[in-house]
N, C-alpha and C. Protein backbone atom coordinates (compact mmCIF):
# COMPACT_ATOMS: atom_id res chain seq x y z
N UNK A 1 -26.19 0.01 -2.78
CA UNK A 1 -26.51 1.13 -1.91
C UNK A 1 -25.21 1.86 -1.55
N UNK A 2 -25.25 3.06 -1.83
CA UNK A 2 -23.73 3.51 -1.51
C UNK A 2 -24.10 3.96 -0.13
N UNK A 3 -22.41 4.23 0.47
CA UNK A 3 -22.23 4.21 1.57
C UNK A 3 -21.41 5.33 1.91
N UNK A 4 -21.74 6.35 3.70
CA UNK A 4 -21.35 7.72 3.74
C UNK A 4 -19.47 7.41 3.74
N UNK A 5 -19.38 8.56 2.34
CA UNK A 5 -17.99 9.02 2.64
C UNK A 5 -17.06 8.73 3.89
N UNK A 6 -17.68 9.16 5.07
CA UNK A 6 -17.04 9.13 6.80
C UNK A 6 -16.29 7.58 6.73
N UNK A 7 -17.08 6.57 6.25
CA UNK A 7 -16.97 5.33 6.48
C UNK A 7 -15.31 5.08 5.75
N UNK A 8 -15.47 5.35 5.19
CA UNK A 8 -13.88 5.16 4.38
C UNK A 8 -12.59 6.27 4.53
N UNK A 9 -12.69 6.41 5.71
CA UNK A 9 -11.67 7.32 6.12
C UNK A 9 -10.65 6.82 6.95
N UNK A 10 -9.31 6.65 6.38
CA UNK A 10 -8.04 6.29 7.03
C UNK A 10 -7.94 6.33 8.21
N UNK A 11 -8.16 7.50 8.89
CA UNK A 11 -7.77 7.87 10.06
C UNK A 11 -9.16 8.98 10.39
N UNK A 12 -9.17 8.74 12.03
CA UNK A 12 -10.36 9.34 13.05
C UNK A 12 -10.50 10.96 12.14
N UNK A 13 -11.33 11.68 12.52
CA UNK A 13 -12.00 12.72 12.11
C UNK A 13 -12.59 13.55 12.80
N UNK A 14 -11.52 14.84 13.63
CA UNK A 14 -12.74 15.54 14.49
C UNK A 14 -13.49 16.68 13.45
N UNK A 15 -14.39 17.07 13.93
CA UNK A 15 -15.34 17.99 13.32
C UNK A 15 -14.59 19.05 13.78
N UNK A 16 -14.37 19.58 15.08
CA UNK A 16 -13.61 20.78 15.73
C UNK A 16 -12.48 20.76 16.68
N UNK A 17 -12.34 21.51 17.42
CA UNK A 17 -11.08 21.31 18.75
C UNK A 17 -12.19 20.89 19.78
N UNK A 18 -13.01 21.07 19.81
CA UNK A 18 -14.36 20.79 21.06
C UNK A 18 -14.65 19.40 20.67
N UNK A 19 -14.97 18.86 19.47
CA UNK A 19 -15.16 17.81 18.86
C UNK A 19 -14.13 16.73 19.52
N UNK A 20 -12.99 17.53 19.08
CA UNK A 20 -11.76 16.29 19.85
C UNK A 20 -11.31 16.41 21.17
N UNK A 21 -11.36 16.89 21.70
CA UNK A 21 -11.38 17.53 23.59
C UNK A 21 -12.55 16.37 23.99
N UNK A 22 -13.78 16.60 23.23
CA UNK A 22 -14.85 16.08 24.04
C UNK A 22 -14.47 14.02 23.82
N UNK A 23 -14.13 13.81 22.83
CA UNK A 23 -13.66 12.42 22.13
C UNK A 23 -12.99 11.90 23.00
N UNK A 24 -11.58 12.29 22.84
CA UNK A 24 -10.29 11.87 23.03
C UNK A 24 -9.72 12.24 24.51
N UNK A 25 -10.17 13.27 25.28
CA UNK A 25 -10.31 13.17 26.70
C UNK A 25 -8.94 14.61 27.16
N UNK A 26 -8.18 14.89 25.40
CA UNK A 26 -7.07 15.53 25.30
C UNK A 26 -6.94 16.56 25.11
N UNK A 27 -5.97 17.86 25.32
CA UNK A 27 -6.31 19.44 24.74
C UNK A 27 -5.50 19.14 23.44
N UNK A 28 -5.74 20.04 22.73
CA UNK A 28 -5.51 20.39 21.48
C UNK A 28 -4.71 21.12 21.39
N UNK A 29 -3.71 21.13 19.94
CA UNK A 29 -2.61 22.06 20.12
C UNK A 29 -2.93 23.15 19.80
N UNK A 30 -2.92 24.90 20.24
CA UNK A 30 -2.96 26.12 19.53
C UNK A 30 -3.33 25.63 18.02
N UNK A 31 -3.91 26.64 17.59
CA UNK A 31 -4.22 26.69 16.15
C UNK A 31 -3.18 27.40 15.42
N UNK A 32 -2.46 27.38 14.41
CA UNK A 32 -1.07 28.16 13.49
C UNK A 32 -1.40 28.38 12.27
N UNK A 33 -2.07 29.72 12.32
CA UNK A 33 -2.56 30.26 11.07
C UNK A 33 -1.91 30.23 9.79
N UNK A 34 -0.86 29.80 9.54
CA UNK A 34 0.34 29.54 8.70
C UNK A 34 0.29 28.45 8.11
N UNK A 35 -0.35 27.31 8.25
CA UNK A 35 -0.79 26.09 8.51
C UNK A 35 -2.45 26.00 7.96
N UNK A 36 -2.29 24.86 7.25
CA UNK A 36 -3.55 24.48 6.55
C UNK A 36 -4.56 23.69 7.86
N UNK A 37 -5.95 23.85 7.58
CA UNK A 37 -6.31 23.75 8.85
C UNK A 37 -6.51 21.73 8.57
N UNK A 38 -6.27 20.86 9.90
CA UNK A 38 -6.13 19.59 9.29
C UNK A 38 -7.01 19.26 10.59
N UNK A 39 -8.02 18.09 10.65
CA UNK A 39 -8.39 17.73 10.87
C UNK A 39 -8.77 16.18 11.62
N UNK A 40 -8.10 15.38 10.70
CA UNK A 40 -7.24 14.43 11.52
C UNK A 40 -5.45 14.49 11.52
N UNK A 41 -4.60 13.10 11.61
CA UNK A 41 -3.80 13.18 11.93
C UNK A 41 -2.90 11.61 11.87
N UNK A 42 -1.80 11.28 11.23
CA UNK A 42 -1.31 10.19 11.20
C UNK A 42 -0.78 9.66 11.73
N UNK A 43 -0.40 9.03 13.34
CA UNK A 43 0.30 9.33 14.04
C UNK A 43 1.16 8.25 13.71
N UNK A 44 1.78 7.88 12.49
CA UNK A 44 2.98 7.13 12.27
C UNK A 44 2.89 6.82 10.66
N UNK A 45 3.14 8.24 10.06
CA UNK A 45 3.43 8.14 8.66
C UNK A 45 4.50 7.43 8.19
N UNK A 46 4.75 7.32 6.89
CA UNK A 46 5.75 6.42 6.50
C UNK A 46 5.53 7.71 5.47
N UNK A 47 7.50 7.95 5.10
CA UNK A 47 7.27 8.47 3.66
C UNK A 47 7.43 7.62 2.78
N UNK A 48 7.26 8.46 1.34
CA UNK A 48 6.87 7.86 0.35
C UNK A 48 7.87 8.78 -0.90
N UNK A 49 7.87 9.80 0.16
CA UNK A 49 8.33 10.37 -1.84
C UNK A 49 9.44 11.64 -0.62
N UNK A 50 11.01 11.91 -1.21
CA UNK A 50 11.68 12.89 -0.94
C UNK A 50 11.83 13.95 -2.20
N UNK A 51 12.13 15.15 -1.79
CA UNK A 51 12.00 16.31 -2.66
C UNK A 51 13.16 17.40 -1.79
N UNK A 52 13.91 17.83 -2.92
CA UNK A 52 14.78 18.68 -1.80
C UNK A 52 14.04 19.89 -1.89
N UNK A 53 14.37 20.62 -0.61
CA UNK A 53 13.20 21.50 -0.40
C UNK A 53 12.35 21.44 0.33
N UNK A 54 11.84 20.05 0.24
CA UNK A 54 10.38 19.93 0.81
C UNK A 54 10.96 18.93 2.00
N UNK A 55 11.48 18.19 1.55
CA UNK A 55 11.96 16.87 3.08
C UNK A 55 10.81 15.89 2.09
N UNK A 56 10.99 14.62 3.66
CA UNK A 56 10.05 13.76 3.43
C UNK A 56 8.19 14.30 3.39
N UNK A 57 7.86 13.38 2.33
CA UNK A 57 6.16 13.35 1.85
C UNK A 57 5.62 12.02 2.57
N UNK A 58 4.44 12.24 2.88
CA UNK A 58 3.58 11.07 2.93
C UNK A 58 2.86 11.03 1.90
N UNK A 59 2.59 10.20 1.17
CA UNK A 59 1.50 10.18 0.36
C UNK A 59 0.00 9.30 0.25
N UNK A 60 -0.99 9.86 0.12
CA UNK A 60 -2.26 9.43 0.97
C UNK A 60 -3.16 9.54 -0.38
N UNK A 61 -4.45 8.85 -0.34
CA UNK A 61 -5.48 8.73 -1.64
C UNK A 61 -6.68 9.84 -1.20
N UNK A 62 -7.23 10.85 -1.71
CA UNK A 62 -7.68 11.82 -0.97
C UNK A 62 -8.61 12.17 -2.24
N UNK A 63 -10.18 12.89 -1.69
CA UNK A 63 -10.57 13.72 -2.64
C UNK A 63 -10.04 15.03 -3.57
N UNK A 64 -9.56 15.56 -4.76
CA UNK A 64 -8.90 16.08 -5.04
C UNK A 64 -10.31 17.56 -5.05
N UNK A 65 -9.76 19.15 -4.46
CA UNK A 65 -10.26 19.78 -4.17
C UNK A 65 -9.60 21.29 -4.89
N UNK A 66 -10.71 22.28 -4.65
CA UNK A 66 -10.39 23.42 -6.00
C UNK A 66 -9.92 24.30 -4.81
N UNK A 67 -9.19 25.25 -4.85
CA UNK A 67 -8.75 26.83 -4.21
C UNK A 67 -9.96 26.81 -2.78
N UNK A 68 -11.27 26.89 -3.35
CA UNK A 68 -12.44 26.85 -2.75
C UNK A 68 -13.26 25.78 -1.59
N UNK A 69 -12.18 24.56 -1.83
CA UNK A 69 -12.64 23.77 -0.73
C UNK A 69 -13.44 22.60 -1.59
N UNK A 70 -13.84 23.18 -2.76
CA UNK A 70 -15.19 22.31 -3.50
C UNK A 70 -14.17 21.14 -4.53
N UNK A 71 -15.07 19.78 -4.15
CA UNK A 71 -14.55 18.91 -4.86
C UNK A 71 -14.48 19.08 -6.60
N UNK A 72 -12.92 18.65 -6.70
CA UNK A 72 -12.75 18.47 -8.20
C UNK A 72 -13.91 17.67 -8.80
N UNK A 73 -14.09 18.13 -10.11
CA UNK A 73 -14.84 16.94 -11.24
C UNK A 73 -14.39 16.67 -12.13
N UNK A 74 -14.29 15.46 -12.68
CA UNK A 74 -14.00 15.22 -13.89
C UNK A 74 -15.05 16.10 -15.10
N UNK A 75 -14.99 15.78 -16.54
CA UNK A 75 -15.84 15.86 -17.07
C UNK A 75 -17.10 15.27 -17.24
N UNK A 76 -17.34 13.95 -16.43
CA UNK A 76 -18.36 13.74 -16.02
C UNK A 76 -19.10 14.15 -15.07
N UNK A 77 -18.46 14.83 -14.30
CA UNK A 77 -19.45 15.40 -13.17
C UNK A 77 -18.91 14.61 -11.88
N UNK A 78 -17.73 13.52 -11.93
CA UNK A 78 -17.38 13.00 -10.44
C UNK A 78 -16.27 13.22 -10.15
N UNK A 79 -16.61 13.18 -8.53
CA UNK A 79 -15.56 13.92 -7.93
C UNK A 79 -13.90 13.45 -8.37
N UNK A 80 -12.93 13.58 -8.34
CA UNK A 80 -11.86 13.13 -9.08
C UNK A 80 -10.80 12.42 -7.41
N UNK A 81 -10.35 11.45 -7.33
CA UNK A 81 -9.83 10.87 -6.58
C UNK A 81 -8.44 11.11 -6.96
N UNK A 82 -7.67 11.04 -5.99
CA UNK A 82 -6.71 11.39 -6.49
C UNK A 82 -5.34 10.73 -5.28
N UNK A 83 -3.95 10.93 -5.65
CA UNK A 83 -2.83 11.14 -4.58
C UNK A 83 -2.53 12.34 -3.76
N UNK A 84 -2.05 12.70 -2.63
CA UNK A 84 -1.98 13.58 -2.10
C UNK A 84 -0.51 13.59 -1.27
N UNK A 85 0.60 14.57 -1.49
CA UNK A 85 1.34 14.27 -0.61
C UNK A 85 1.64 15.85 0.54
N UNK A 86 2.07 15.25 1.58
CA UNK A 86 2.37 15.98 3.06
C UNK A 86 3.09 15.91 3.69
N UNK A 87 3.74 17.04 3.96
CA UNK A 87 5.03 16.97 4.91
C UNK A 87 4.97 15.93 6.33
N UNK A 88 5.89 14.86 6.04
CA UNK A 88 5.69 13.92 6.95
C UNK A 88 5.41 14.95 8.86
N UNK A 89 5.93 16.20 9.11
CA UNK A 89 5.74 16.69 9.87
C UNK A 89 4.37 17.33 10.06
N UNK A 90 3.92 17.76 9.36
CA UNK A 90 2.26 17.78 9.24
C UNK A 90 1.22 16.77 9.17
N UNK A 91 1.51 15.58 8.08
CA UNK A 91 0.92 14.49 8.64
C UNK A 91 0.44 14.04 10.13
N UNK A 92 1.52 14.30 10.95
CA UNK A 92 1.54 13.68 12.39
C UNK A 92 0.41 14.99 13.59
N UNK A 93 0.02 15.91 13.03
CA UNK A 93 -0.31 16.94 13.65
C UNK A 93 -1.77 17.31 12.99
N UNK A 94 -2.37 17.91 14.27
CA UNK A 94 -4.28 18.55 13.65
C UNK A 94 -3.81 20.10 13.85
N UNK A 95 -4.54 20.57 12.98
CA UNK A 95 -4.96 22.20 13.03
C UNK A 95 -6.00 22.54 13.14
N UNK A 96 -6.64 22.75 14.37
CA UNK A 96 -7.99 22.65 14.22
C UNK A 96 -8.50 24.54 14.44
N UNK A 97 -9.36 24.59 13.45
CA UNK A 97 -9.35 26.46 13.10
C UNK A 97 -9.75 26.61 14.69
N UNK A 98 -10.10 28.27 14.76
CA UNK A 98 -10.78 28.65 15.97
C UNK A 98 -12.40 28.57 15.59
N UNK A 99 -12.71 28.75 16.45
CA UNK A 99 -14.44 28.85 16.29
C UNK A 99 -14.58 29.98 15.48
N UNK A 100 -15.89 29.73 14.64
CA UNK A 100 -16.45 30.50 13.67
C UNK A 100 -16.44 32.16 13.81
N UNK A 101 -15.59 32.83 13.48
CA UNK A 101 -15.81 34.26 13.68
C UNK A 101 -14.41 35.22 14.01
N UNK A 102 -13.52 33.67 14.67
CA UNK A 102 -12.36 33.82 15.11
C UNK A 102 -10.88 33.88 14.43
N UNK A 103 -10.70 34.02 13.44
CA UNK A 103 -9.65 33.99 12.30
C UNK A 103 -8.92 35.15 12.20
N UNK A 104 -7.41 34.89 12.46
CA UNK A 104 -6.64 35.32 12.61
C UNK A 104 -6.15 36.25 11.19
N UNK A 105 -5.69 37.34 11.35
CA UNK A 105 -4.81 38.08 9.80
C UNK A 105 -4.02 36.77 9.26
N UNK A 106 -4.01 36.63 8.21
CA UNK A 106 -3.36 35.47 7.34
C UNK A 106 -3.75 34.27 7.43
N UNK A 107 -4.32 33.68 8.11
CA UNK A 107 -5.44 32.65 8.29
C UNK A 107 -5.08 31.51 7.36
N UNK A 108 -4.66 30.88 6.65
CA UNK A 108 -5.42 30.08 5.31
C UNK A 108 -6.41 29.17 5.59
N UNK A 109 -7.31 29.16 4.93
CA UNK A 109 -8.65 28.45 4.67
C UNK A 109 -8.65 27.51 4.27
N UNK A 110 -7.46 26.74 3.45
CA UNK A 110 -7.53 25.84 2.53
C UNK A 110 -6.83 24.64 3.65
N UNK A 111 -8.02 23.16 3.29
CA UNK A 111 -7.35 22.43 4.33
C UNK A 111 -6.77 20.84 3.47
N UNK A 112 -6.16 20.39 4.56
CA UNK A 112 -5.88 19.18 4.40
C UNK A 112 -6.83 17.77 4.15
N UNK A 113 -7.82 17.53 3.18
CA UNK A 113 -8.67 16.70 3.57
C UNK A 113 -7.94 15.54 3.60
N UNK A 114 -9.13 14.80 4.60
CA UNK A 114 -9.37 13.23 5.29
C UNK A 114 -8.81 12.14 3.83
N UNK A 115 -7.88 11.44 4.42
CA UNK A 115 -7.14 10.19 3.55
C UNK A 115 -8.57 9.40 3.54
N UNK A 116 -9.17 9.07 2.29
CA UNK A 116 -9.51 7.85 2.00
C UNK A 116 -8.54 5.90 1.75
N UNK A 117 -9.37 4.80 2.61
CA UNK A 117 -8.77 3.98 2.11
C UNK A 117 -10.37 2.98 1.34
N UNK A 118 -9.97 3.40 0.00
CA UNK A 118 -10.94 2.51 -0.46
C UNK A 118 -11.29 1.44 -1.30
N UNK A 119 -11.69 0.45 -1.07
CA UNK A 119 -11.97 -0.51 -1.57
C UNK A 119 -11.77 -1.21 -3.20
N UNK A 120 -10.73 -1.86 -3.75
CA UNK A 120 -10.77 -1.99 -5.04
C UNK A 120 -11.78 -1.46 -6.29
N UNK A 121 -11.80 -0.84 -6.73
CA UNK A 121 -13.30 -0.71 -7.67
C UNK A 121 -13.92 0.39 -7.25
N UNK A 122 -14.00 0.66 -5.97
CA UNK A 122 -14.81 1.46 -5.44
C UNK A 122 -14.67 2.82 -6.10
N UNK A 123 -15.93 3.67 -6.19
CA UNK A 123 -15.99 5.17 -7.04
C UNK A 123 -16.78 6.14 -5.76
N UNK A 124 -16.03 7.36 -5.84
CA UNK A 124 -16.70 8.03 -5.07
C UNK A 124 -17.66 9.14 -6.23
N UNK A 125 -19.09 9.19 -5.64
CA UNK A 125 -19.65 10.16 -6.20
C UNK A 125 -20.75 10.73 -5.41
N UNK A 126 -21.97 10.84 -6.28
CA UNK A 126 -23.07 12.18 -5.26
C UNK A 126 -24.16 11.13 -5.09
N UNK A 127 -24.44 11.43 -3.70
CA UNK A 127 -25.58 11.04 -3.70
C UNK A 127 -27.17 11.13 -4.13
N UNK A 128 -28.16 10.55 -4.77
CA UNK A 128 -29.50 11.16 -5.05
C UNK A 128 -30.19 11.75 -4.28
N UNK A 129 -29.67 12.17 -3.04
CA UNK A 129 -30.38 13.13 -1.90
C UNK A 129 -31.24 14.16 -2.37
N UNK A 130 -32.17 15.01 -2.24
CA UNK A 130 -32.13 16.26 -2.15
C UNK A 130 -31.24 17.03 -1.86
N UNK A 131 -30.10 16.93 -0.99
CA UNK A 131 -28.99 17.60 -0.85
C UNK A 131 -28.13 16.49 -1.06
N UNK A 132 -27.68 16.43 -2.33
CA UNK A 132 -26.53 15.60 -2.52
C UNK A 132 -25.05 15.76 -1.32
N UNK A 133 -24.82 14.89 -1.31
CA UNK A 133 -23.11 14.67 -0.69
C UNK A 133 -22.86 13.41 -1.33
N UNK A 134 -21.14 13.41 -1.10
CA UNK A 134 -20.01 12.56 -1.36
C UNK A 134 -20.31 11.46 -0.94
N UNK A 135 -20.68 10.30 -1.98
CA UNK A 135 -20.13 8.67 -1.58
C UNK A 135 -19.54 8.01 -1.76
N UNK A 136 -19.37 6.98 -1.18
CA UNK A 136 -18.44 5.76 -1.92
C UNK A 136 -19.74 4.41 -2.61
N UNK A 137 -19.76 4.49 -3.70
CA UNK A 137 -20.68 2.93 -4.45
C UNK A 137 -19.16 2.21 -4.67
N UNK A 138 -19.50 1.19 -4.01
CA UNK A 138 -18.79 0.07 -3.75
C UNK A 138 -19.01 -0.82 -5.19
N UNK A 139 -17.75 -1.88 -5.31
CA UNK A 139 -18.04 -2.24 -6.24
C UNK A 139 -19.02 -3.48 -6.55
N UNK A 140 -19.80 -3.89 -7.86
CA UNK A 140 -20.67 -4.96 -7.82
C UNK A 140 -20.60 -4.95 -8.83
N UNK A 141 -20.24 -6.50 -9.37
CA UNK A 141 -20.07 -6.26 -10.94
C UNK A 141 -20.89 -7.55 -11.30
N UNK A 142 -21.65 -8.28 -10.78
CA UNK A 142 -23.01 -8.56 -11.02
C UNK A 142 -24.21 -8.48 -9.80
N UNK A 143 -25.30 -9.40 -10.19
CA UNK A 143 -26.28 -9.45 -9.34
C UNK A 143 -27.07 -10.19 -10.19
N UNK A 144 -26.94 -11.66 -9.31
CA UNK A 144 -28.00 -12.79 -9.86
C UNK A 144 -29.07 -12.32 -9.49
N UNK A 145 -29.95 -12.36 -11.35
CA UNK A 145 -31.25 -12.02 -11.39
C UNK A 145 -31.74 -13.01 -11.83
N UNK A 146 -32.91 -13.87 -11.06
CA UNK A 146 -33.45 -15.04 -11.22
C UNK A 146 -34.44 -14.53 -12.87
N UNK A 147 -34.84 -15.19 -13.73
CA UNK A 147 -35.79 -14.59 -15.04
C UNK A 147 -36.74 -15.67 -15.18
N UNK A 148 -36.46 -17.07 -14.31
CA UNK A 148 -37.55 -18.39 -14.71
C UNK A 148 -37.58 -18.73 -15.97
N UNK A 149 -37.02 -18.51 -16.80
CA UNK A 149 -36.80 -18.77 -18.16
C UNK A 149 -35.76 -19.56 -18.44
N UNK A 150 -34.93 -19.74 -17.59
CA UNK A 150 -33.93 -20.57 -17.84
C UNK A 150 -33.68 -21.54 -16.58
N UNK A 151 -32.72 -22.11 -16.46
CA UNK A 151 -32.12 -22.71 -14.96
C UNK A 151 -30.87 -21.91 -14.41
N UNK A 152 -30.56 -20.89 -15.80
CA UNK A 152 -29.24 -20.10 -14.80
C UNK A 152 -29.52 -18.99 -14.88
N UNK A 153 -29.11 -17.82 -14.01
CA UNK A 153 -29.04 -16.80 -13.37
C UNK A 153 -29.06 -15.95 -14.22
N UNK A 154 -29.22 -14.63 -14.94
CA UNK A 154 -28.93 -13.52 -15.95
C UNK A 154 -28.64 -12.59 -15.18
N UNK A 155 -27.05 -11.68 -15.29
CA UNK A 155 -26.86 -10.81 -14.83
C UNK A 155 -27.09 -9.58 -14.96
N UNK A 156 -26.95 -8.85 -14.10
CA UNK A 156 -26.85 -7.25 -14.47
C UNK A 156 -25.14 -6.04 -14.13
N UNK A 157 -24.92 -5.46 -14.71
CA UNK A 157 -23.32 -4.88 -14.82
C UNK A 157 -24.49 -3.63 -13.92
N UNK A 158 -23.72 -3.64 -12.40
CA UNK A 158 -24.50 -1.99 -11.70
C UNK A 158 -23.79 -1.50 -11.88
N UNK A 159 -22.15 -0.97 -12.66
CA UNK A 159 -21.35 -0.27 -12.66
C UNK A 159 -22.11 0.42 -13.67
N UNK A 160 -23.03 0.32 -14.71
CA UNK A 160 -23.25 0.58 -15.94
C UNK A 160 -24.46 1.64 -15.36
N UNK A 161 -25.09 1.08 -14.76
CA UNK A 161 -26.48 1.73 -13.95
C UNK A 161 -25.97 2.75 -13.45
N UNK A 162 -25.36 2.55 -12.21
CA UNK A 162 -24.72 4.07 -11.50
C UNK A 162 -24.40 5.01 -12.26
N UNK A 163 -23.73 4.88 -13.49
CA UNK A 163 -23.05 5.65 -13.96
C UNK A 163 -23.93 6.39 -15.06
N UNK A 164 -24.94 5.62 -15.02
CA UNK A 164 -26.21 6.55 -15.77
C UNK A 164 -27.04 7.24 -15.52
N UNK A 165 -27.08 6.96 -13.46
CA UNK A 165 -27.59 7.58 -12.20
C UNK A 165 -26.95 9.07 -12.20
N UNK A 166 -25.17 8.47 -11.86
CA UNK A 166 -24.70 9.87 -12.27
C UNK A 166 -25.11 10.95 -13.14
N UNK A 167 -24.77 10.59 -14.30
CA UNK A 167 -25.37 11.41 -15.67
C UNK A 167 -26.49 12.50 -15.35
N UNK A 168 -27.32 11.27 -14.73
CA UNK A 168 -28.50 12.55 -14.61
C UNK A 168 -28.44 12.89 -13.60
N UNK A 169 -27.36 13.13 -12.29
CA UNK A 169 -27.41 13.73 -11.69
C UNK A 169 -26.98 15.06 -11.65
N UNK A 170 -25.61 15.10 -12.57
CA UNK A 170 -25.01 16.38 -13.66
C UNK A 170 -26.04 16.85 -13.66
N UNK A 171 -26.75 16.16 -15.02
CA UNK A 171 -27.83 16.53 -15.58
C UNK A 171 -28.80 17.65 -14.46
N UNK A 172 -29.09 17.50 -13.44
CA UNK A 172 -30.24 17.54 -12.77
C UNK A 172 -29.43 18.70 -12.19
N UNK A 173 -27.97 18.76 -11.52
CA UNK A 173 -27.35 19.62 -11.03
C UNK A 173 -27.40 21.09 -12.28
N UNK A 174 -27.04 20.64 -13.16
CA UNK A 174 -26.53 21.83 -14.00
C UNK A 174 -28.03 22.45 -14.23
N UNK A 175 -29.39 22.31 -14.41
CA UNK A 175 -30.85 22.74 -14.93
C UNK A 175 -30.87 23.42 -13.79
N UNK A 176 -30.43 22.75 -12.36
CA UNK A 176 -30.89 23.96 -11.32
C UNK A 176 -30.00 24.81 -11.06
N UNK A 177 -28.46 24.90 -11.52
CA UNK A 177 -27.61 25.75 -11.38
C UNK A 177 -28.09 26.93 -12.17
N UNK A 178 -28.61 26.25 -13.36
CA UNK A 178 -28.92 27.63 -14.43
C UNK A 178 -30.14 28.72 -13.96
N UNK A 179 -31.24 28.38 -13.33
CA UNK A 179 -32.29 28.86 -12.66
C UNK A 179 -31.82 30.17 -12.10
């Protein structure tokens, strides 16, 4: 049974500046349109990678995302996981936009998504919803299936299954894209 995306997230997650005001009991810093809008926040990065130019990076395991906000795909159709690195000074800080309507000249849109920490094996992909979203299927690389035919167990590989779940979920995505 896969499990919601939210669950495997490094660090807390507000939805808005109201979101985290109402949470955390705290005000929020101004919003800096200059600045990718970020959502959570690390409050004790470690770097990982220097670059002159850039200073210290953190580097974090993150959904990898297009211009548009919309998750990368492989050629199979799943989302593509990836490394991500961030100015250890941004790491430590939220940008949380203004409310809907409120966007400043120069604005950028494009944000920082939520660090995943996930589980050996683990694959993120879509759910069979009617409205698909992002999961994590955890890994299972059998499942004793009793058959009474024998005295031992016969397995099943669900990595093999999911991934045929997927398929037709492409599948199922791309017939209604074309419509």
């Amino acid at each position: 049974m896969p499990k919601p995306l939210q669950d495997f997230y490094t660090f807390a997650v507000y939805q808005s500046r109201e979101d985290f005001e109402a949470k955390t009991g705290q005000k929020a810093e101004p919003f800096d349109p200059r600045r990718r809008v970020k959502l959570w926040r690390d409050p004790s990065p470690k770097h990982t990678l220097s670059f002159i130019g850039l200073g210290y990076l953190a580097l974090y395991t993150a959904i990898d995302r297009t211009f548009n906000n919309f998750p990368k795909e492989d050629a199979g159709g799943h989302p593509i996981v990836g490394d991500m690195a961030i100015p250890i000074e941004e790491a430590k800080q939220y940008n949380f936009q203004p409310p809907f309507g409120r966007f400043e000249p120069g604005q950028r849109t494009m944000q920082w998504y939520p660090p995943l920490t996930l589980p050996e094996g683990a694959r993120v992909g879509w759910s069979l919803d009617a409205t698909p979203q992002l999961v994590v299927y955890l890994p299972c690389e059998t499942i004793d299936k009793p058959t009474g035919l024998e005295p031992h167990a016969a397995t099943v590989d669900l990595s093999v299954v999911i991934a045929k779940l997927d398929e037709m979920l492409v599948g199922i995505k791309l017939l209604l894209t074309a419509r």
